[in-house]
Protein backbone atom coordinates (compact mmCIF):
# COMPACT_ATOMS: atom_id res chain seq x y z
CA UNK A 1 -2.39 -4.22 42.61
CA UNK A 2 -3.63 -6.74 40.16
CA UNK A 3 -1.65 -9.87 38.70
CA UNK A 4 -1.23 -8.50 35.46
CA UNK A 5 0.50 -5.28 36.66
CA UNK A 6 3.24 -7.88 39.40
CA UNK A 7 3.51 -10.25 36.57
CA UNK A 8 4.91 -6.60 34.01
CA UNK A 9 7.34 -5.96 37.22
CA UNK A 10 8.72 -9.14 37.91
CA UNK A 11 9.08 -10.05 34.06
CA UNK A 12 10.71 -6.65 33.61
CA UNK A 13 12.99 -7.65 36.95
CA UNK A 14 14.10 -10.98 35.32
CA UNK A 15 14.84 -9.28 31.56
CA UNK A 16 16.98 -7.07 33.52
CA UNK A 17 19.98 -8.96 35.14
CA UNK A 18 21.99 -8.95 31.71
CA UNK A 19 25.19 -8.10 30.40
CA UNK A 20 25.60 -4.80 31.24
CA UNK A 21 29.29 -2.97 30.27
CA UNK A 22 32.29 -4.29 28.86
CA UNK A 23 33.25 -7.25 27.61
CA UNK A 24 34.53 -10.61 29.41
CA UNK A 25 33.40 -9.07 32.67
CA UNK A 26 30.05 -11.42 32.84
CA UNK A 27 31.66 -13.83 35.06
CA UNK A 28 32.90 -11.37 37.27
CA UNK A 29 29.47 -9.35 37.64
CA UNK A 30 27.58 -12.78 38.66
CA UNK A 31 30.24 -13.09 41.12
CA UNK A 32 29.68 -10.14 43.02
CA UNK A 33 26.19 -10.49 42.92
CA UNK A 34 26.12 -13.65 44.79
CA UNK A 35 28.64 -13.04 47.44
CA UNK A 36 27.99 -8.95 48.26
CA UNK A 37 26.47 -8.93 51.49
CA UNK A 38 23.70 -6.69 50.78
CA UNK A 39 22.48 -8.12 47.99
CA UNK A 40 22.33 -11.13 49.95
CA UNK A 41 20.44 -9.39 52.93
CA UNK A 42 17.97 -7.81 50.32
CA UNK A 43 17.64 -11.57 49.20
CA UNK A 44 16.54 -12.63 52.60
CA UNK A 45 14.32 -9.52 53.17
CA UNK A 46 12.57 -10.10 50.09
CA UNK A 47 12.49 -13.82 50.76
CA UNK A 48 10.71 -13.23 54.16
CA UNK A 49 8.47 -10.15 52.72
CA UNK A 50 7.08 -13.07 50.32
CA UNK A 51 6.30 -14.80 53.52
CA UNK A 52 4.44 -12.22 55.02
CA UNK A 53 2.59 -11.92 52.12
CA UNK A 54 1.28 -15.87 51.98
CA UNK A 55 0.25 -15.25 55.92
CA UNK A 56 -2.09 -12.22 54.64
CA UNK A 57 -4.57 -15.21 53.55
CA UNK A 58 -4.92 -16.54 56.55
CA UNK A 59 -7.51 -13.75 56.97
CA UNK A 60 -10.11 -15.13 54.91
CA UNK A 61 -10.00 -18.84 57.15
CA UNK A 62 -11.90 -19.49 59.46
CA UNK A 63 -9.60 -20.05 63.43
CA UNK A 64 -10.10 -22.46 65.74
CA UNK A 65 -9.53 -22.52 69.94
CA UNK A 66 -9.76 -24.62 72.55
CA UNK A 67 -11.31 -22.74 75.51
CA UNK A 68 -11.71 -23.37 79.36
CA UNK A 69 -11.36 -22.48 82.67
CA UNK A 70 -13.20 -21.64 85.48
CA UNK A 71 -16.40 -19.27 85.10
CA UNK A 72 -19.25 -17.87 87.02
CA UNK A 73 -22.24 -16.75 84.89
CA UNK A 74 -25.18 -14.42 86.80
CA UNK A 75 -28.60 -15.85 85.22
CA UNK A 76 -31.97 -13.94 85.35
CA UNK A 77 -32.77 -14.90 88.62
CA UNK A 78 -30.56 -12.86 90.68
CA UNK A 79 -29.92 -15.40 93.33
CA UNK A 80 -28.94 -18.16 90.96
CA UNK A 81 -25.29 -18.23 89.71
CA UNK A 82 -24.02 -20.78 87.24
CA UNK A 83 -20.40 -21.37 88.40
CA UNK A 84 -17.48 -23.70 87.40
CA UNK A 85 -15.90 -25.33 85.03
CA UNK A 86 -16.40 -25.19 81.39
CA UNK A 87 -13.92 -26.34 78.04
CA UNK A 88 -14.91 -25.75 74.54
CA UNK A 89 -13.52 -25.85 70.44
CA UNK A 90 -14.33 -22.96 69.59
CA UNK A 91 -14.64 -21.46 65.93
CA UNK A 92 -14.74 -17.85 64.00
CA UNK A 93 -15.24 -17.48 60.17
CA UNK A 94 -15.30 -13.77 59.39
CA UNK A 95 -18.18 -13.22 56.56
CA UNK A 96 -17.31 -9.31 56.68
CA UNK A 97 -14.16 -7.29 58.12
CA UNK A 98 -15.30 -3.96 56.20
CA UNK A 99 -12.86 -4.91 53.29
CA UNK A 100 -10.12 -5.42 55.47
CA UNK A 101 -8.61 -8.56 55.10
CA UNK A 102 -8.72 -7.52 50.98
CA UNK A 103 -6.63 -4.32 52.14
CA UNK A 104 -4.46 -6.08 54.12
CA UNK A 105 -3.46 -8.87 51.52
CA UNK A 106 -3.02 -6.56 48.98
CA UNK A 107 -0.58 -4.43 51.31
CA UNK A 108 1.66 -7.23 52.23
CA UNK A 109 1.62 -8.23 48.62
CA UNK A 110 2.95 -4.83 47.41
CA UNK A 111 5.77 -4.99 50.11
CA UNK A 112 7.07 -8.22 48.61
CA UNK A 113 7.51 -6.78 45.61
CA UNK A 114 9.02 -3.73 46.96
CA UNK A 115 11.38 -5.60 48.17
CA UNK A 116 12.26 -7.44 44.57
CA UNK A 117 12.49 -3.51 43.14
CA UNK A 118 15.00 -2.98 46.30
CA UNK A 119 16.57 -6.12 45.67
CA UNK A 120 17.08 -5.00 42.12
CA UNK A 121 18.01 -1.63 42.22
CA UNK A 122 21.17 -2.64 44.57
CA UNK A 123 22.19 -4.94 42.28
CA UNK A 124 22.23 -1.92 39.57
CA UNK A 125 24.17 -0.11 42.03
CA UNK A 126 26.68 -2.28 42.42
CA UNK A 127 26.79 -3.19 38.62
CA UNK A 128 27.69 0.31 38.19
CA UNK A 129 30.08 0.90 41.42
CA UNK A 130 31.62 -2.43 39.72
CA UNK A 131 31.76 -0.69 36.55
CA UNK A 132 33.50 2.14 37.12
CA UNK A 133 36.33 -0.05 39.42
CA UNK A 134 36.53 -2.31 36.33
CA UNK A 135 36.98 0.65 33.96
CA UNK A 136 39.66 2.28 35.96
CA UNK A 137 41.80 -0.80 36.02
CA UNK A 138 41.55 -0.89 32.30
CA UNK A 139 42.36 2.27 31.53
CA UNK A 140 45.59 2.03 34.56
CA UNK A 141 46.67 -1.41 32.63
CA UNK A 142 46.65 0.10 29.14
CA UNK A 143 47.86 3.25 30.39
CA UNK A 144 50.91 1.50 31.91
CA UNK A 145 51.50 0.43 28.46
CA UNK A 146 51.12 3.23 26.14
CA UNK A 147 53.69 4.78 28.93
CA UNK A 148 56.50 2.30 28.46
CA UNK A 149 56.17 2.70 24.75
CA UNK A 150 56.35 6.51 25.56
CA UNK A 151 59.95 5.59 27.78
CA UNK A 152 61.04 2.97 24.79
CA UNK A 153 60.00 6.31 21.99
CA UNK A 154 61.75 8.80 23.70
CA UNK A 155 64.70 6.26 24.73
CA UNK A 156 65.56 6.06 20.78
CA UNK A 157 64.50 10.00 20.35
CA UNK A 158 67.22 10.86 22.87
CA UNK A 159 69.83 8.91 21.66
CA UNK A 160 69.47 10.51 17.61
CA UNK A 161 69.92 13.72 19.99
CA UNK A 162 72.76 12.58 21.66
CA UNK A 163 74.27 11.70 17.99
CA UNK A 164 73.80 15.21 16.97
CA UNK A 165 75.31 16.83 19.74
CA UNK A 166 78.63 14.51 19.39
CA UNK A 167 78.28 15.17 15.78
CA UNK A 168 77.90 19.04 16.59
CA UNK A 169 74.48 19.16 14.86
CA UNK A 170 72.77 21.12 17.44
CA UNK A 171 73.30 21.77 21.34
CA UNK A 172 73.26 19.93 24.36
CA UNK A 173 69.55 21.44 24.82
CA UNK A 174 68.36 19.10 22.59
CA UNK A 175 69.42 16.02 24.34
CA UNK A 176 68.31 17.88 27.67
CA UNK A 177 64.76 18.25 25.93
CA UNK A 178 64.14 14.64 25.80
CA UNK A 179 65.65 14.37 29.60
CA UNK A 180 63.15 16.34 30.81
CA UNK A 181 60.56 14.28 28.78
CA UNK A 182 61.77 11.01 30.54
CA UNK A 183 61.31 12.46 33.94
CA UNK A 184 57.68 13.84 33.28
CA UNK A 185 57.14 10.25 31.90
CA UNK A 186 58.56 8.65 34.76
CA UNK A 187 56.60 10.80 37.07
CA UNK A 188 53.23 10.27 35.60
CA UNK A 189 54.41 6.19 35.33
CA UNK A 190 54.70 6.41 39.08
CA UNK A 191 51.22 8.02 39.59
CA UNK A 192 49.44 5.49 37.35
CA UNK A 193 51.54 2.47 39.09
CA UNK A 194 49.82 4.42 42.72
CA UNK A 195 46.36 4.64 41.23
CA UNK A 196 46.87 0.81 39.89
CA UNK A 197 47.35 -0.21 43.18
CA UNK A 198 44.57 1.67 45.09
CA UNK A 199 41.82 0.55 42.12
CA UNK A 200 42.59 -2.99 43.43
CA UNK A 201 41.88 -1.90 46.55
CA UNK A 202 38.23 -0.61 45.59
CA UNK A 203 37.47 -3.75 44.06
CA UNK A 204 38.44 -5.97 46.79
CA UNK A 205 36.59 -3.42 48.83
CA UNK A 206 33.65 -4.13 47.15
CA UNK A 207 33.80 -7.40 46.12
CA UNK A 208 35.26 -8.80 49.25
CA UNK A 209 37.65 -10.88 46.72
CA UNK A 210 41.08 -9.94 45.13
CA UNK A 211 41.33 -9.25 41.60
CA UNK A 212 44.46 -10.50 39.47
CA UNK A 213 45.69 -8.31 36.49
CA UNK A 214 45.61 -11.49 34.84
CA UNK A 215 42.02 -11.17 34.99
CA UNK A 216 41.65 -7.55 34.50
CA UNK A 217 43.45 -8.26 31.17
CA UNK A 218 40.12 -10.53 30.05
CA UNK A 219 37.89 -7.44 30.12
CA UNK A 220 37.51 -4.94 27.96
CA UNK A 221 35.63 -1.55 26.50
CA UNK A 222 33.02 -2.25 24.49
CA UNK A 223 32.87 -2.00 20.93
CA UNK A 224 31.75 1.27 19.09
CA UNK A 225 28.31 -0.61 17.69
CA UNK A 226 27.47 -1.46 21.52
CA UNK A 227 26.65 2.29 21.89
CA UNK A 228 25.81 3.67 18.52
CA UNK A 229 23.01 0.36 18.62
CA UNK A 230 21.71 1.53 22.45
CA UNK A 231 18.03 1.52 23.21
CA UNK A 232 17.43 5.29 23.25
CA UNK A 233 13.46 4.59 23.58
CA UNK A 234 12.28 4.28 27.29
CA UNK A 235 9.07 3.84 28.98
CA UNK A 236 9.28 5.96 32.21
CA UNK A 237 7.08 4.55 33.74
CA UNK A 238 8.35 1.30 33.63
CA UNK A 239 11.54 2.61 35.68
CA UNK A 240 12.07 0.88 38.90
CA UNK A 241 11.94 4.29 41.02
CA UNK A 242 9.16 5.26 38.78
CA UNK A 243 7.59 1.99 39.83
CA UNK A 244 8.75 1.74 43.20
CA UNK A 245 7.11 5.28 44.30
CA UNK A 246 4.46 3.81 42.48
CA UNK A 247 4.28 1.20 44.68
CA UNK A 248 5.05 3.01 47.77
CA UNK A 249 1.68 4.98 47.08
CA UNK A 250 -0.49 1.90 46.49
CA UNK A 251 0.31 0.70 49.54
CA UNK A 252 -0.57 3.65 51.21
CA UNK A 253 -4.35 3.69 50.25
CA UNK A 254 -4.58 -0.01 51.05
CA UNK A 255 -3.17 1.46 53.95
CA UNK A 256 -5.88 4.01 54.23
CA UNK A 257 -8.43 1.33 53.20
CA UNK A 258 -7.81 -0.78 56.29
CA UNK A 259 -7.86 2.13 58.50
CA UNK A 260 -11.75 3.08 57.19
CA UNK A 261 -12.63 -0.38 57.32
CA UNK A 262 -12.67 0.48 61.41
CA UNK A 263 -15.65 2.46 60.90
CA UNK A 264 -17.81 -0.31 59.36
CA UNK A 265 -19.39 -2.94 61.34
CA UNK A 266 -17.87 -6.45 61.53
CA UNK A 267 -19.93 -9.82 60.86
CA UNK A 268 -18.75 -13.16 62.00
CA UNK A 269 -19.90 -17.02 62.41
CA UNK A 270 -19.74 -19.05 64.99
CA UNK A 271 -19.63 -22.23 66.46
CA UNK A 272 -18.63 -24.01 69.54
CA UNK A 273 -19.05 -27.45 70.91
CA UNK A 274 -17.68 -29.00 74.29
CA UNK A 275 -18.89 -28.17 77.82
CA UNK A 276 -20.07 -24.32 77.21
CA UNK A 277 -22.25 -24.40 80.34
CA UNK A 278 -20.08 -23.98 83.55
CA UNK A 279 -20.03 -26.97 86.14
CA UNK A 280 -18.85 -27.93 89.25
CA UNK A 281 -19.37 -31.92 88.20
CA UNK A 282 -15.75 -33.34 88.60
CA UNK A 283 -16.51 -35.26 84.98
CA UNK A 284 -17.54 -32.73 82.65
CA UNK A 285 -19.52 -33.86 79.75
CA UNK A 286 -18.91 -32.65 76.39
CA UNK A 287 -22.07 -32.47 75.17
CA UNK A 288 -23.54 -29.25 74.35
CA UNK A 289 -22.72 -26.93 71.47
CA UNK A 290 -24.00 -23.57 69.46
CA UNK A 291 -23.52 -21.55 66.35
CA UNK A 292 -24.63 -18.37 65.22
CA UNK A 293 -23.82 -14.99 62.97
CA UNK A 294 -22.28 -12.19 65.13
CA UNK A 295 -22.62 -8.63 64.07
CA UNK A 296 -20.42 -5.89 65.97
CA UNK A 297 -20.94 -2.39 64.99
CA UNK A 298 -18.31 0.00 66.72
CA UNK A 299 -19.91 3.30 68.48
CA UNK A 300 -16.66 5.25 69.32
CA UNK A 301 -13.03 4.57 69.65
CA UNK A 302 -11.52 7.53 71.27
CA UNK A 303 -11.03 9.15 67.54
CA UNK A 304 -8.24 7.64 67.44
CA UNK A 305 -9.31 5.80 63.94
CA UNK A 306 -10.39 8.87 62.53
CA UNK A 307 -7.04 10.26 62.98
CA UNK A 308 -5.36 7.31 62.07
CA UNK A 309 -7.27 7.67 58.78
CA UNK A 310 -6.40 11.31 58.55
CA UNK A 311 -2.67 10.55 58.69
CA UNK A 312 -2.80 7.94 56.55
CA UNK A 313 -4.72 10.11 53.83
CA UNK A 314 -2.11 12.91 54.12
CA UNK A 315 0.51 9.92 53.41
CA UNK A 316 -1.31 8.75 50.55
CA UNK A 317 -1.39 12.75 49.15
CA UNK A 318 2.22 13.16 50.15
CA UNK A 319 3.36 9.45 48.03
CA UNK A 320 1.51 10.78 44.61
CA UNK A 321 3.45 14.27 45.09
CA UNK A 322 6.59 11.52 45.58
CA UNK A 323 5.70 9.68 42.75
CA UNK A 324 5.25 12.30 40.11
CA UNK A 325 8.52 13.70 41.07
CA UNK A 326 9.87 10.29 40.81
CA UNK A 327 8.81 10.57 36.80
CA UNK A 328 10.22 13.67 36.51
CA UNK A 329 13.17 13.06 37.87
CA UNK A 330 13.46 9.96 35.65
CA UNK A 331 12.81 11.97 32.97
CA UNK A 332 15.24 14.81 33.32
CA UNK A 333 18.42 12.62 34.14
CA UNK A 334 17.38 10.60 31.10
CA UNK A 335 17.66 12.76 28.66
CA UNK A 336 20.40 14.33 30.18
CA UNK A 337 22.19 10.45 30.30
CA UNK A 338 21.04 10.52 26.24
CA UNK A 339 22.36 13.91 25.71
CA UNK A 340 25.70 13.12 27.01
CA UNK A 341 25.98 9.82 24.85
CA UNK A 342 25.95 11.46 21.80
CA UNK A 343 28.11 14.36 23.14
CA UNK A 344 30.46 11.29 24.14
CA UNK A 345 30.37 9.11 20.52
CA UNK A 346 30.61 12.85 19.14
CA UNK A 347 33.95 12.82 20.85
CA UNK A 348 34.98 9.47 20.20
CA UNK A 349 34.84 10.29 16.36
CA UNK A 350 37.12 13.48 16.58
CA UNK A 351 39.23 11.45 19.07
CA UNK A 352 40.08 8.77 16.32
CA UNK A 353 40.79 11.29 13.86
CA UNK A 354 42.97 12.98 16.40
CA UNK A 355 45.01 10.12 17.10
CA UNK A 356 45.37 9.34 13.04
CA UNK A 357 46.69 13.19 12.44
CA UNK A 358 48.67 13.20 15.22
CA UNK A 359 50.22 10.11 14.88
CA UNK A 360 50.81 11.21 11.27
CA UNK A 361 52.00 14.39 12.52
CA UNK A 362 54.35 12.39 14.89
CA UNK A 363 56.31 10.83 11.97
CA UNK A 364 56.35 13.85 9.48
CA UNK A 365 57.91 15.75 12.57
CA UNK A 366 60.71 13.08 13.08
CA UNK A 367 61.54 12.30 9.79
CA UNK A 368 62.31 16.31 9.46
CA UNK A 369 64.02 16.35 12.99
CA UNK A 370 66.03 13.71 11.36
CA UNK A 371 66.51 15.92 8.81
CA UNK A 372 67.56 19.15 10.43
CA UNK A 373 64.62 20.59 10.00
CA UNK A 374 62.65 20.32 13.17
CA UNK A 375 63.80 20.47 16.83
CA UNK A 376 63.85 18.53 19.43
CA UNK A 377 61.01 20.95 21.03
CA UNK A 378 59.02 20.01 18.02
CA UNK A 379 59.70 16.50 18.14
CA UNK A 380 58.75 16.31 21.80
CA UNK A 381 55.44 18.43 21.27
CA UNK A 382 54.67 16.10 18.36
CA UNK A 383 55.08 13.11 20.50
CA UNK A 384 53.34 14.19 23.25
CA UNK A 385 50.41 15.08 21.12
CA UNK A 386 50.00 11.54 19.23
CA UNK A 387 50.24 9.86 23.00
CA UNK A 388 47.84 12.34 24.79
CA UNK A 389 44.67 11.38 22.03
CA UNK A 390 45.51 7.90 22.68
CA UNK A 391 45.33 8.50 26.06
CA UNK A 392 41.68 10.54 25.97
CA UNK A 393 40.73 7.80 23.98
CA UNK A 394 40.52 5.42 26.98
CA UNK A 395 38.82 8.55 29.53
CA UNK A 396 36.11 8.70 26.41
CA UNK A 397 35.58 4.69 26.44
CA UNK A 398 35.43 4.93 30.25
CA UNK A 399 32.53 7.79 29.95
CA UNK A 400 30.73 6.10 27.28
CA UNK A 401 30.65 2.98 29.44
CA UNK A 402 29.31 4.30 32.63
CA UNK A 403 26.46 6.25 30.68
CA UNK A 404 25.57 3.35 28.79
CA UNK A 405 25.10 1.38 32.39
CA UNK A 406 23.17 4.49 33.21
CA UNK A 407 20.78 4.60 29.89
CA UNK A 408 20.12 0.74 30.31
CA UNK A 409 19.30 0.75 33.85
CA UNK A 410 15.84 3.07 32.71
CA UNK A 411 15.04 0.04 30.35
């Protein structure tokens, strides 16, 4: 993996913690991200893959020893044995591993920035996990509202029905019509009040911290421009599980790489000085020393590094098959992500003109039921209709904000 290509991911890393949905929920977001648990475990798994990664140098230094003990060395003539103690520094510079020290860095590299893509992606995961919590709450607070100003409407709608049925107007139906109105409100109040109450729940679930309507009431949908002005354009190969299979497969051949390197023969220097001669002198003298170039050339290891490389090649094979799927994948859900925000502002458009017909509609409707002309039936169908578009107005906000976390998390 070459500097230029972990300089493109970690840029792209860094452009990506922004704001990501709604507005006034920026605080909130960097919050959670430095309290959640498992972003803060990924933080210390990435911090101590980055260490790993610095130790893969220490390949290409040379080591030093101290050596002793007692020895007995047989010499060429047979019936002369040099015996005794011996202590020595002793040194090793490898000139040539086979490549493997190369692999090796380059493996542990890749893992530390696996783990920044891991890091990353669980922060996108709970941006969007937060999302959606954050959504819901909205839509449960303004619901609660647009359903008290249903109760307060159809308060003043039963009372003009009430005055027609003392005046003789119409029957008690009427008034009975918008009875049956305040209990389906009421009901549907109390299921919104239930579903308030277990959002909070989620969030301190998630967050670990209680959240105060007060502070629910700061955030908002974001404005129409925020998705009509969306960054439709995506390199997919620039997608973190694009990149991370990517990665995943790199490290595999280094992987391989290191296991071939086994076949190749190993060259080394080396040097020691001390007492390298064994002795039985009580005093020994540290006097003698040597250097030289050692060359080890393996013979036969049981097969067991041919098979090592074998499995390691099928990995490698496996990881590309991984990684093109990873693209396509990418690919598909994208478009379908794209697809469904323009189905979404599609919606949004005939939503608001819904909501301005209906709620024109609405007072046509009760100026005639004032009138005589319509019924309460009307008048309640009327109402209904003008309250239910405002109502699918917030589901359509909530959709359009969870896609739009979607779309930017491929850029």
């Amino acid at each position: 993996m070459n500097f230029k290509f972990f300089s493109g991911i970690f840029l792209g890393l860094i452009l990506s913690i922004k704001t990501y949905a709604l507005v006034g929920a920026d605080d909130l977001f960097r919050t959670v991200e430095a309290s959640h648990q498992e972003i803060l475990a990924l933080q210390k798994n990435s911090e101590s893959a980055k260490a790993s990664g610095q130790a893969a140098f220490s390949g290409f230094l040379p080591t030093f020893s101290v050596v002793g003990g007692w020895q007995s060395n047989r010499v060429d003539n047979p019936y002369e044995t040099e015996r005794g103690y011996n202590g020595y520094i002793e040194g090793r510079l490898n000139i040539f591993r086979g490549f493997k020290d190369a692999s090796f860095k380059s493996r542990l590299q890749l893992a530390g920035e696996l783990a920044l893509i891991d890091l990353e992606l669980k922060k996108r995961e709970i941006r969007f996990e937060l999302t959606e919590v954050l959504t819901d709450l909205i839509i449960l607070h303004q619901l609660q509202e647009i359903i008290l100003e249903e109760l307060s409407i159809n308060k003043t709608q039963k009372q003009m029905a009430q005055r027609k049925v003392s005046a003789g107007m119409t029957s008690k139906v009427d008034n009975l019509e918008f009875e049956l109105r305040e209990s389906e409100i009421m009901l549907e109040q109390k299921h919104v009040d239930q579903q308030h109450e277990e959002s909070h729940q989620k969030y301190f679930s998630l967050t670990g911290v209680a959240l105060q309507d007060s502070d629910v009431k700061k955030v908002n949908f974001s404005s129409e421009s925020a998705f009509s002005n969306l960054n439709k354009k995506v390199n997919l190969s620039q997608t973190l599980q694009y990149q991370k299979a990517s990665l995943l497969q790199a490290q595999a051949e280094y992987s391989k790489n290191e296991l071939k390197s086994d076949f190749l023969p190993t060259l080394d220097f080396t040097y020691a000085v001390g007492r390298i001669t064994p002795t039985e002198e009580n005093q020994l003298k540290l006097n003698e020393s040597k250097y030289g170039v050692q060359l080890t050339i393996p013979l036969f290891s049981g097969l067991d590094t041919y098979y090592r490389t074998r499995s390691a090649s099928f990995l490698s094979q496996s990881l590309e098959n991984s990684k093109n799927q990873a693209r396509n994948t990418s690919q598909a859900d994208y478009e379908i992500q794209t697809a469904k925000l323009n189905e979404l502002n599609f919606a949004f458009q005939i939503n608001e003109k819904k909501i301005s017909n209906s709620e024109k509609y609405y007072n046509l409707t009760l100026a005639e039921y004032k009138r005589g002309i319509k019924n309460s039936p009307d008048l309640v169908s009327a109402t209904d209709r003008y309250f239910s578009a405002k109502k699918k107005k917030l589901e359509i906000q909530k959709n359009l904000e969870l896609v739009k976390v979607k779309i930017e998390n491929y850029n």
